[in-house]
Protein backbone atom coordinates (compact mmCIF):
# COMPACT_ATOMS: atom_id res chain seq x y z
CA UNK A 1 0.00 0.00 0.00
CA UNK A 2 1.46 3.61 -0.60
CA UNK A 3 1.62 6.51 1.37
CA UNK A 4 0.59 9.68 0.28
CA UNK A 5 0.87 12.84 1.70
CA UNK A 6 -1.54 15.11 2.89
CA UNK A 7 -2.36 18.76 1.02
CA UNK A 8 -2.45 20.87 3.82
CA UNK A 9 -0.65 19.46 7.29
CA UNK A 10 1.31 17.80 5.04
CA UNK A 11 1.36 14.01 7.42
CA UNK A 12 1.55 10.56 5.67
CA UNK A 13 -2.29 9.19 4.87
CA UNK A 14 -3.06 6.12 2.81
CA UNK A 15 -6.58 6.91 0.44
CA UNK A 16 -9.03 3.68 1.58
CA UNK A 17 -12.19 3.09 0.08
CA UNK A 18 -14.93 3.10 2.47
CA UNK A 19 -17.84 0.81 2.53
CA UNK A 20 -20.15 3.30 1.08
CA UNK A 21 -17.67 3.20 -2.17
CA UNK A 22 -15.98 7.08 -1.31
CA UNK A 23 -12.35 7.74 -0.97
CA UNK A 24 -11.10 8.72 2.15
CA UNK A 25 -7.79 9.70 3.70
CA UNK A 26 -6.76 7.56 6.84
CA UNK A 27 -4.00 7.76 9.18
CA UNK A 28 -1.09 6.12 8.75
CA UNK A 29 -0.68 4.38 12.37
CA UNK A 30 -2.97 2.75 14.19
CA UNK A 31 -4.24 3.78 17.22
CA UNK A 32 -6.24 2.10 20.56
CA UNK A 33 -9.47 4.43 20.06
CA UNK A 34 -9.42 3.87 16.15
CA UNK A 35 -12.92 2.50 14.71
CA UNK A 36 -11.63 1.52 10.97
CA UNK A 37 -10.12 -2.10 10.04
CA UNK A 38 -8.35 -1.93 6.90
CA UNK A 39 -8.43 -4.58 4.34
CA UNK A 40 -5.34 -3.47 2.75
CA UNK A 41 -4.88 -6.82 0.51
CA UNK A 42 -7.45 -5.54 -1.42
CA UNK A 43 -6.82 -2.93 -4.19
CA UNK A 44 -7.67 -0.08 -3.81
CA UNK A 45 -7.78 -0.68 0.21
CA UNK A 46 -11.19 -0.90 1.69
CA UNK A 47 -12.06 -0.22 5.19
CA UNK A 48 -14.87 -0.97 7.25
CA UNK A 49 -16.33 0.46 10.61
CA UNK A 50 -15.98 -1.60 13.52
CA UNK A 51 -17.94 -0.75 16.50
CA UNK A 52 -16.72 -0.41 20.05
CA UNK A 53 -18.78 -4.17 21.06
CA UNK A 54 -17.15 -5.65 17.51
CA UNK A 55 -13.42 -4.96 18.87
CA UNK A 56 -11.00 -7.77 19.41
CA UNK A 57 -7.77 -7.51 21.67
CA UNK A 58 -4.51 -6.98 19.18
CA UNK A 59 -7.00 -5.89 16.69
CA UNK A 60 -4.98 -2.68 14.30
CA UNK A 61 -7.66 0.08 14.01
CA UNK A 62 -6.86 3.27 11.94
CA UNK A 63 -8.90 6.40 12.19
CA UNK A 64 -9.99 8.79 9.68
CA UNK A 65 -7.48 11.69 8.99
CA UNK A 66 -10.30 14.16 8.58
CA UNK A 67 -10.55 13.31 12.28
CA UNK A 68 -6.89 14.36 13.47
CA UNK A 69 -5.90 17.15 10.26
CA UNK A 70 -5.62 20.85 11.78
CA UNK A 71 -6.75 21.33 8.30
CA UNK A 72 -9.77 19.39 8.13
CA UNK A 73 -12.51 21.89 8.43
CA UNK A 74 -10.72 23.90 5.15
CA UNK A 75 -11.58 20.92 3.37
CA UNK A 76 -15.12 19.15 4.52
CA UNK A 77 -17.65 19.74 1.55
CA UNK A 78 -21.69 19.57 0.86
CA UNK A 79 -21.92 18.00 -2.50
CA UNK A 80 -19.00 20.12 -3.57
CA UNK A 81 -20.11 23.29 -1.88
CA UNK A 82 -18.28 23.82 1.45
CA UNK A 83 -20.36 23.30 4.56
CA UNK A 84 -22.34 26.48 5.67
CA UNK A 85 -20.93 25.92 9.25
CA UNK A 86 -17.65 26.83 8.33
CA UNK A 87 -18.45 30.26 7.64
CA UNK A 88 -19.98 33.05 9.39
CA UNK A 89 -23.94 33.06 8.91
CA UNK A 90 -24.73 35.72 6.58
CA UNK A 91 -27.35 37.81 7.70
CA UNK A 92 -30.86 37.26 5.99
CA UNK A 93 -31.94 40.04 3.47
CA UNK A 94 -34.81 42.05 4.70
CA UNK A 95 -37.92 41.60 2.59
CA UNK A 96 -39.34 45.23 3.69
CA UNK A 97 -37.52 47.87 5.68
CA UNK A 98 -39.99 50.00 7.57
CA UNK A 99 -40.11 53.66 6.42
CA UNK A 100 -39.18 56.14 9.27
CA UNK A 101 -41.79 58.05 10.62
């Protein structure tokens, strides 16, 4: 499996396939509170959720890097439009503006 690098904190990642059939970046270590097992014999990798009752002792988890990169929120989308909580609410037009009096 190769590493790649990641865009903007610039850590290792290997790009996994999850079971939903989207890429996604993953850590390159694993780790104790990780909830992803990778099938890396397949090509591309594949990974697949485990839950905290479906964990076995010894068992090499990865997590997602959109989980750990400082970067992460820069790069979360909505169907290719960044997510409205990453910006400021803008305020809502005002249909009529009341005339002094």
């Amino acid at each position: 499996m190769r590493r790649a690098i990641c865009g903007s904190c610039r850590l290792p990642v290997y790009w996994v396939i999850t079971e939903d059939g989207n890429r996604m970046p993953i850590d390159v270590e694993p780790i104790v509170t990780g909830n992803l097992l990778l099938a890396p014999a397949e090509v591309p990798p594949r990974v697949t959720v485990v839950s905290r009752t479906g964990r076995l002792p010894g068992m090499k988890l990865y997590v997602s890097h959109f989980k750990t990169c400082r970067f992460a929120g820069d790069h979360r989308t909505a169907r290719g439009r960044k997510h409205k909580a990453s910006r400021p609410p803008a305020a809502a037009p005002a249909l009529f503006t009341e005339a002094p009096r």
